[in-house]
Protein backbone atom coordinates (compact mmCIF):
# COMPACT_ATOMS: atom_id res chain seq x y z
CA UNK A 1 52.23 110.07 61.73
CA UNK A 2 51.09 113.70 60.67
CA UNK A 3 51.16 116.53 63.54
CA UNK A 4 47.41 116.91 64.89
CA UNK A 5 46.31 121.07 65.33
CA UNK A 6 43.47 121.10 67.46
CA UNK A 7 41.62 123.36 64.87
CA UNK A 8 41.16 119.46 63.14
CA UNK A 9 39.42 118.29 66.16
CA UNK A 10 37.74 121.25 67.64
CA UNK A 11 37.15 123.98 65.13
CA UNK A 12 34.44 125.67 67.20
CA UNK A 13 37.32 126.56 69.50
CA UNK A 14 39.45 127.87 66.99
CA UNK A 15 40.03 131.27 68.78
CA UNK A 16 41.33 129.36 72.29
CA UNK A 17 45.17 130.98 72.05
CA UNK A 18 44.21 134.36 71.05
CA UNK A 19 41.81 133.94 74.25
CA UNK A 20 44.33 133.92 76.07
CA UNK A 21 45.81 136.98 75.40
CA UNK A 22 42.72 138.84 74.86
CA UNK A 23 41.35 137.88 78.07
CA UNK A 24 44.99 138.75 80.00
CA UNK A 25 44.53 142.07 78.17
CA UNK A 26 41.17 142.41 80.03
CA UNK A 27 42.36 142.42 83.18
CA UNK A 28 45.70 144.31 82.25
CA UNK A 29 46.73 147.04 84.82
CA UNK A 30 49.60 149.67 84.22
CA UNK A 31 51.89 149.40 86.67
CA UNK A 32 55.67 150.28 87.56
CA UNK A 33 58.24 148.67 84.92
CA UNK A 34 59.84 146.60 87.98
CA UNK A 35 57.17 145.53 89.82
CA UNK A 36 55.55 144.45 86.64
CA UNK A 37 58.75 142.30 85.62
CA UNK A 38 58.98 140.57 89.15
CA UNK A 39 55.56 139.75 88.99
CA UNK A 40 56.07 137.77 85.65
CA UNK A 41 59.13 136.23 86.58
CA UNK A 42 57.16 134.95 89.29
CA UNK A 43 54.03 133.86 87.66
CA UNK A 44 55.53 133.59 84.12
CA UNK A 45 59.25 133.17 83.52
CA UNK A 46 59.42 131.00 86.19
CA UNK A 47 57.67 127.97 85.15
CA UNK A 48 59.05 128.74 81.83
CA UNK A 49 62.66 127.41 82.79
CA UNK A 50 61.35 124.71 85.30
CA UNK A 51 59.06 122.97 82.59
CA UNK A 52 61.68 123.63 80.00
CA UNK A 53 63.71 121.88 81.86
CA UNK A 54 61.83 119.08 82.48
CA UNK A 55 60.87 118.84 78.67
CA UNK A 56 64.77 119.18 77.81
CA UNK A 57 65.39 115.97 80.30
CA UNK A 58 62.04 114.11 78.49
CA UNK A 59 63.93 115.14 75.29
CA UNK A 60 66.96 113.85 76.20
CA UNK A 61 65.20 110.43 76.83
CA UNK A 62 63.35 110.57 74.01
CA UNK A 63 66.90 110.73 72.17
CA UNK A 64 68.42 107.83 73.82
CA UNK A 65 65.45 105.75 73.15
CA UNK A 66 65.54 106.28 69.45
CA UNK A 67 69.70 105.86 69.44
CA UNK A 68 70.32 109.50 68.06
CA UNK A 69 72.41 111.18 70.87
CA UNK A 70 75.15 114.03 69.70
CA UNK A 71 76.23 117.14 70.25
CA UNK A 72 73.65 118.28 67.03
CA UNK A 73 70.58 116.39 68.45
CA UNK A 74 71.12 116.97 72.36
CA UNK A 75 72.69 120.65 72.64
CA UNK A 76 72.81 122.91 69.15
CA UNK A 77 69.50 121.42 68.51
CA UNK A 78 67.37 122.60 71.87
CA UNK A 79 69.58 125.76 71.63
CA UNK A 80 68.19 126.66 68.01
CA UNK A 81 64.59 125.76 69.13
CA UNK A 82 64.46 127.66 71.66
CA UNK A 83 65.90 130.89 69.96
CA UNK A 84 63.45 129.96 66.50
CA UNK A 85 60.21 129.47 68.13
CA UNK A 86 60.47 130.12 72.08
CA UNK A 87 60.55 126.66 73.86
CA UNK A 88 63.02 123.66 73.95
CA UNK A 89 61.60 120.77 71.82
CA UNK A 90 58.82 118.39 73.48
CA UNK A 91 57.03 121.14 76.23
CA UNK A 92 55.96 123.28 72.83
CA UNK A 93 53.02 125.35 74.64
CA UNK A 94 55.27 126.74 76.96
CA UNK A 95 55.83 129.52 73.67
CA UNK A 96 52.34 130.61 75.24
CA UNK A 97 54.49 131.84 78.52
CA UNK A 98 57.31 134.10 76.93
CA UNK A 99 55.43 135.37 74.59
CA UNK A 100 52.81 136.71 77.28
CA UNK A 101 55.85 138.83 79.34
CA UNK A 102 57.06 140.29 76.23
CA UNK A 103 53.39 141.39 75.06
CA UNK A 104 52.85 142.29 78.80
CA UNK A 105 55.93 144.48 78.92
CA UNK A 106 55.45 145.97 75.61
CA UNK A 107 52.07 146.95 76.81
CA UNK A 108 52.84 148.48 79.95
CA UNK A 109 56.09 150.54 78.05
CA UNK A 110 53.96 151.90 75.68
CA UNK A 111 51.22 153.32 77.96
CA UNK A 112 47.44 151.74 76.62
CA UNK A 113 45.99 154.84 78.52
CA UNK A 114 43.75 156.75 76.62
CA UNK A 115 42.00 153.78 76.12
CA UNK A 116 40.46 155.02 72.04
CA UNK A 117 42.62 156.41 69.94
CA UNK A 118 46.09 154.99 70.86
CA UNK A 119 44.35 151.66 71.40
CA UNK A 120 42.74 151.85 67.98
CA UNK A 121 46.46 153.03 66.25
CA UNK A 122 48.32 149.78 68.43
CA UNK A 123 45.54 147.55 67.07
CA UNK A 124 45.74 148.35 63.41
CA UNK A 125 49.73 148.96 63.27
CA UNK A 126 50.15 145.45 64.88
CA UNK A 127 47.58 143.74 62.47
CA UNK A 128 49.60 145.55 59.57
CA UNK A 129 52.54 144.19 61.09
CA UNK A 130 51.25 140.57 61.32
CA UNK A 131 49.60 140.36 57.73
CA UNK A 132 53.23 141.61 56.41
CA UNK A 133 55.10 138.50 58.21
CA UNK A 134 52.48 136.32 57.06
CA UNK A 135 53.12 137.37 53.36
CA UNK A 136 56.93 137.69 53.09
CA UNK A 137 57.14 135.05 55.64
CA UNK A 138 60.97 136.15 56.52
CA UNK A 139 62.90 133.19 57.85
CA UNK A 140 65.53 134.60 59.77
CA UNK A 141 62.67 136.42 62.18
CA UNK A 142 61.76 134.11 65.23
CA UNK A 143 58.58 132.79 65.91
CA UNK A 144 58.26 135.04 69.16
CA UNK A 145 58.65 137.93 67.25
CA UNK A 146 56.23 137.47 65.24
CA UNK A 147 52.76 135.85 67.36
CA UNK A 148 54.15 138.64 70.12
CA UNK A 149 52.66 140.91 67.38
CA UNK A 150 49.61 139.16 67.13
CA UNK A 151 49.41 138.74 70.62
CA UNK A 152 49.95 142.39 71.56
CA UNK A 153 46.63 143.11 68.76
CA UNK A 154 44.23 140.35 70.99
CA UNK A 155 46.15 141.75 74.35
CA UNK A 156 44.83 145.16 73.52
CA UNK A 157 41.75 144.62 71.73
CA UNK A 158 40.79 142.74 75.04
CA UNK A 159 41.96 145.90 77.20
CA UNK A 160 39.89 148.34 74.79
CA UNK A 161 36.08 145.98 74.51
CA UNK A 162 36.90 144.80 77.72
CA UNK A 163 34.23 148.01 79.13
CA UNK A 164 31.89 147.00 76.31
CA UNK A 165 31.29 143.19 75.83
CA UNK A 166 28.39 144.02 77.37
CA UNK A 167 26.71 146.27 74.97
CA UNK A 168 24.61 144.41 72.60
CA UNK A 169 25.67 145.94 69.74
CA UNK A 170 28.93 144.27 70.45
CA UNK A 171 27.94 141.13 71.31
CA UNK A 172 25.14 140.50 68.89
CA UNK A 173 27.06 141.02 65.84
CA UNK A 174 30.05 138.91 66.85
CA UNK A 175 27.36 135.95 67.81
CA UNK A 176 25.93 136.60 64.65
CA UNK A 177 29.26 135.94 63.01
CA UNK A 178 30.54 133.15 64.74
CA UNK A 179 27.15 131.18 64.07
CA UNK A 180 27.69 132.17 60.19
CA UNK A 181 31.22 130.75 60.77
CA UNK A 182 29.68 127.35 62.09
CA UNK A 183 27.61 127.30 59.25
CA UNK A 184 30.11 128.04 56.46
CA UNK A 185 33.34 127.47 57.76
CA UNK A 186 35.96 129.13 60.16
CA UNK A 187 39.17 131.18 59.34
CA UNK A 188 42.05 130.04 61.62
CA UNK A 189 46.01 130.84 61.78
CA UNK A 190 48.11 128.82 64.15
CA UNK A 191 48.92 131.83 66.34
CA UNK A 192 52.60 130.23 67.17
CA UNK A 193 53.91 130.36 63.50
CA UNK A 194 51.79 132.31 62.07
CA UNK A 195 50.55 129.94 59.29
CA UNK A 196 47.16 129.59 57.99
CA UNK A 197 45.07 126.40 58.97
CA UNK A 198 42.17 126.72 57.14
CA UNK A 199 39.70 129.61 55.27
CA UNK A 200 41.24 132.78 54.62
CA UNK A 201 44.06 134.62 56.22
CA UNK A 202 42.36 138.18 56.25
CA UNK A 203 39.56 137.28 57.99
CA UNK A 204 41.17 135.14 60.80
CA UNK A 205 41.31 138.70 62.96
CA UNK A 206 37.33 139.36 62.74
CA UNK A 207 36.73 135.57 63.04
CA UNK A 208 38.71 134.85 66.40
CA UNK A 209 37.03 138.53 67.73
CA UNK A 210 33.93 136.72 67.11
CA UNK A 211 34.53 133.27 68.62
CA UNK A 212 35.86 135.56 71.98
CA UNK A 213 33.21 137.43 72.92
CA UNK A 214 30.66 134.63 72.01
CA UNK A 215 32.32 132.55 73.95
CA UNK A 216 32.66 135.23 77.15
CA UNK A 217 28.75 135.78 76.44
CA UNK A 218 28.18 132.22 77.04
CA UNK A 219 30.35 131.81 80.20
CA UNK A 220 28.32 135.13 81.90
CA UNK A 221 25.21 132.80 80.81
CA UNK A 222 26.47 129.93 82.75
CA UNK A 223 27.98 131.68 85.71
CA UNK A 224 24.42 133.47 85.96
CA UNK A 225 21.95 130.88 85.16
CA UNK A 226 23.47 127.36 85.43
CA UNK A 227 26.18 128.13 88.10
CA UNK A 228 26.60 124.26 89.19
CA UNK A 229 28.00 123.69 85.21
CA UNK A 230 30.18 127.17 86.01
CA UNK A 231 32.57 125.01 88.66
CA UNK A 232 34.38 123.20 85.75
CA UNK A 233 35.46 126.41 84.37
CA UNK A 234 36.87 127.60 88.26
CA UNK A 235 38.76 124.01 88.23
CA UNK A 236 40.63 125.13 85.09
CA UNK A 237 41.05 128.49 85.99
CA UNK A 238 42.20 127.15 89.55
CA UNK A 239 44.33 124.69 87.86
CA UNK A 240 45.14 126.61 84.43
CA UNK A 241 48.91 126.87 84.88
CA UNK A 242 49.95 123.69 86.09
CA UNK A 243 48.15 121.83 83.73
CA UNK A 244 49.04 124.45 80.88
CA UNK A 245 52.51 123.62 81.49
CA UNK A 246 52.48 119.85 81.85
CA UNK A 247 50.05 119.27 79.12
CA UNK A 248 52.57 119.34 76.18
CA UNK A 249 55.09 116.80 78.20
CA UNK A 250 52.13 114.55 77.86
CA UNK A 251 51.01 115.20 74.13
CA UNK A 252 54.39 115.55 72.85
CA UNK A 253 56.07 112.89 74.86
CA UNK A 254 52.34 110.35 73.91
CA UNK A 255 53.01 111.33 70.31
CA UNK A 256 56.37 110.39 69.86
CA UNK A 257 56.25 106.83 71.53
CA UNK A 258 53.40 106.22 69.58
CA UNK A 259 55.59 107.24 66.30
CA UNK A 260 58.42 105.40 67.21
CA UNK A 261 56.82 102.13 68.73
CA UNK A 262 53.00 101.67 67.50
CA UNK A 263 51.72 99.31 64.77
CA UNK A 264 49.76 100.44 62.18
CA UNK A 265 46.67 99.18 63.21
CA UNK A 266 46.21 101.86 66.29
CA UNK A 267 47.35 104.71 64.13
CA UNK A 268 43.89 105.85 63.84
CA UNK A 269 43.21 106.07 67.77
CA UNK A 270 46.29 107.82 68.40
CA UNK A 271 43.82 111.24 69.09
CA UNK A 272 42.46 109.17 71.94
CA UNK A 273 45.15 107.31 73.08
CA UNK A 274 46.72 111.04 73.69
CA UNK A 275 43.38 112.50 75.23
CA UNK A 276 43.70 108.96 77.91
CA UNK A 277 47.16 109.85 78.34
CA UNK A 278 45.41 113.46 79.82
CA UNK A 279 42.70 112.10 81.93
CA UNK A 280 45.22 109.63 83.23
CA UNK A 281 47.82 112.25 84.19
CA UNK A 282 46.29 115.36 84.32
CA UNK A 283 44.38 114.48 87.50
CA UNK A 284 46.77 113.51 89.76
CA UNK A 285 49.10 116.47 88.73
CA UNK A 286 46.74 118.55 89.91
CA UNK A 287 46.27 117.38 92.99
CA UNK A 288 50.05 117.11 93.45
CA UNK A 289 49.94 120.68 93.04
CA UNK A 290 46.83 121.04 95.58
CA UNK A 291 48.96 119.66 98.29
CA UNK A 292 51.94 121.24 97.05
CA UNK A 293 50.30 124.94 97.01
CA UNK A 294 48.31 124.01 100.44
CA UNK A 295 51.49 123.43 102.07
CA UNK A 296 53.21 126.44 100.82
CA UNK A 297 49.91 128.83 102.24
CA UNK A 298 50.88 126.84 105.51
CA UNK A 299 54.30 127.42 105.90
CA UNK A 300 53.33 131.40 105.31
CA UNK A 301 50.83 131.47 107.86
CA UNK A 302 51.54 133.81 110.60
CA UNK A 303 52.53 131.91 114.01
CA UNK A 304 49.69 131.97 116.45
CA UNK A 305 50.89 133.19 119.73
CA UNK A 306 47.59 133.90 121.67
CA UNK A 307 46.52 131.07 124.09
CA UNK A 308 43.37 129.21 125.06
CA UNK A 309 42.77 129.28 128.87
C-alpha cells in the first residue's frame, strides 16, 4: 500500500501547510522572550507531548498486533523518529506543532521590526537556505531543521503582505497565477521533508504565495458576501487544534490496519475508507472537547456572591 500525500487528492490545496505558517506570521506580535515561550508551551508544546503520547501508546499497539515488539521497534525506534523528523511514529502532523515554536521563537529573537528591508533579507536568506538543503539533501540534518527554514520564509512573508493583501496589485497577480497553475499544473514540496511532489522545485515558493493569498481573497469574499457558507470555516478555526492533533491517530492508525489486515479487493477505497474513519471520529472528538473546554470556562468563573432579594 503506497503512502497517500494529499497533493494526489487535492492539488488545488497544495499550499495548505505553508498556510499555516504564513497566516500565524500574520497575526505575529513581538513580545517578551518569556512570555512568548509560556504562551507556546501552553498552546503549542503542550499538546505536542500529550498527543505524542497517545500516538506512542497507538504505536505500541500497533506493534503488538503485528508481533514485532523489541527494544529496536518499541524504544530506539520512537527515540530516532522523533529526533529525525519531530514526532513519534503514527501522530506524524504533530511536526506541524514544534516546528511552529521554533519558527515563532526565531522570529521574535531576531526582531521582524522594520517590517521592509530586514523582512525582505530574512525572506531571501531563508529561501537560499532551503533550496541548498533541497540540493545537497544532507542526511545527518533533521527534518525540523530544515521545514523550520521554510517555515520561518512563509512565517515572515505572511508578517510583511500581511498590510497589503489587500492591494490589488497583490492580489490580482497571485490570482492570476494560481488560475495559470490550475490550468497547467502546480509546483508542490512536501514542506515536512522537504522533497518535491510534483512540477518544479524553484517555483514551489511563488506557487504556494499564490495559492495563499487567493485563497485569503476568497475567504474575505465569503465572510462578506455569503456569510452563512463562512460558519464552516469558524467550526475549524474553533476546532482547528483538537482535530489537528487527533487527525493523524486516525489516518495513520486507518492506514496501517488496512495494510496489515485488508484484502486486495478494497485496496482501491482505502482513500475513503480513511476519510469515513474522519467523519466517524472527528465529530464526536470535537464535541468531547466542547464539553471538556465548557467545563474548564466554568470552573474559572468568578463565584457570584451578590444575592437576589
Amino acid at each position: 500500500m503506497k503512502s497517500m500525500f494529499p497533493i494526489q487528492y487535492f492539488p488545488y490545496l497544495h499550499f495548505f501547510m505553508p498556510w499555516f505558517f504564513y497566516k500565524s506570521g500574520q497575526f505575529f506580535r513581538k513580545r517578551q522572550l518569556l512570555d512568548l515561550i509560556k504562551k507556546d508551551a501552553d498552546k503549542l508544546l503542550w499538546p505536542f507531548a500529550i498527543f505524542s503520547i497517545i500516538g506512542f501508546i497507538f504505536y505500541l499497539i500497533l506493534q503488538i498486533f503485528a508481533g514485532d515488539v523489541s527494544v529496536a521497534t518499541c524504544v530506539v525506534a520512537p527515540i530516532h523518529s522523533l529526533w529525525k523528523t519531530g514526532f513519534v511514529p503514527i501522530n506524524g502532523p504533530l511536526w506541524f506543532l514544534l516546528t511552529l515554536v521554533i519558527v515563532r521563537t526565531a522570529a521574535n529573537v531576531i526582531t521582524l521590526l522594520p517590517i521592509g528591508g530586514r523582512s525582505a533579507l530574512i525572506i531571501a536568506a531563508t529561501y537560499a537556505l532551503s533550496c541548498a538543503f533541497y540540493k545537497w539533501k544532507l542526511d545527518f540534518i533533521p527534518y525540523w531543521c530544515v521545514n523550520s527554514t521554510t517555515g520561518l520564509m512563509f512565517f515572515v512573508l505572511g508578517y510583511w503582505l500581511a498590510q497589503y493583501e489587500t492591494k490589488w496589485w497583490l492580489w490580482i497577480p497571485c490570482v492570476a497565477f494560481y488560475i495559470a497553475n490550475c490550468i497547467w499544473g502546480f509546483s508542490a514540496v512536501g514542506m515536512r521533508t522537504n522533497v518535491l511532489l510534483c512540477g518544479n522545485y524553484w517555483l514551489n515558493m511563488p506557487c504556494v504565495l499564490a495559492g495563499i493569498v487567493t485563497f485569503n481573497v476568497l475567504c474575505r469574499l465569503i465572510a462578506e458576501y455569503m456569510p452563512r457558507f463562512s460558519s464552516a470555516f469558524m467550526f475549524v478555526g474553533q476546532y482547528s487544534m483538537i482535530i489537528y492533533v487527533t487527525h493523524g491517530l486516525i489516518y495513520k492508525t486507518a492506514f496501517e490496519l488496512l495494510k496489515m489486515y485488508s484484502p486486495t479487493s478494497i485496496m482501491p477505497y482505502s482513500f475513503w475508507i480513511i476519510i469515513g474513519a474522519y467523519l466517524l471520529f472527528i465529530p464526536p472528538i470535537c464535541y468531547i472537547y466542547y464539553r471538556l473546554q465548557k467545563r474548564r470556562l466554568r470552573s474559572n468563573e468568578p463565584l457570584n456572591v451578590t444575592s437576589k432579594r
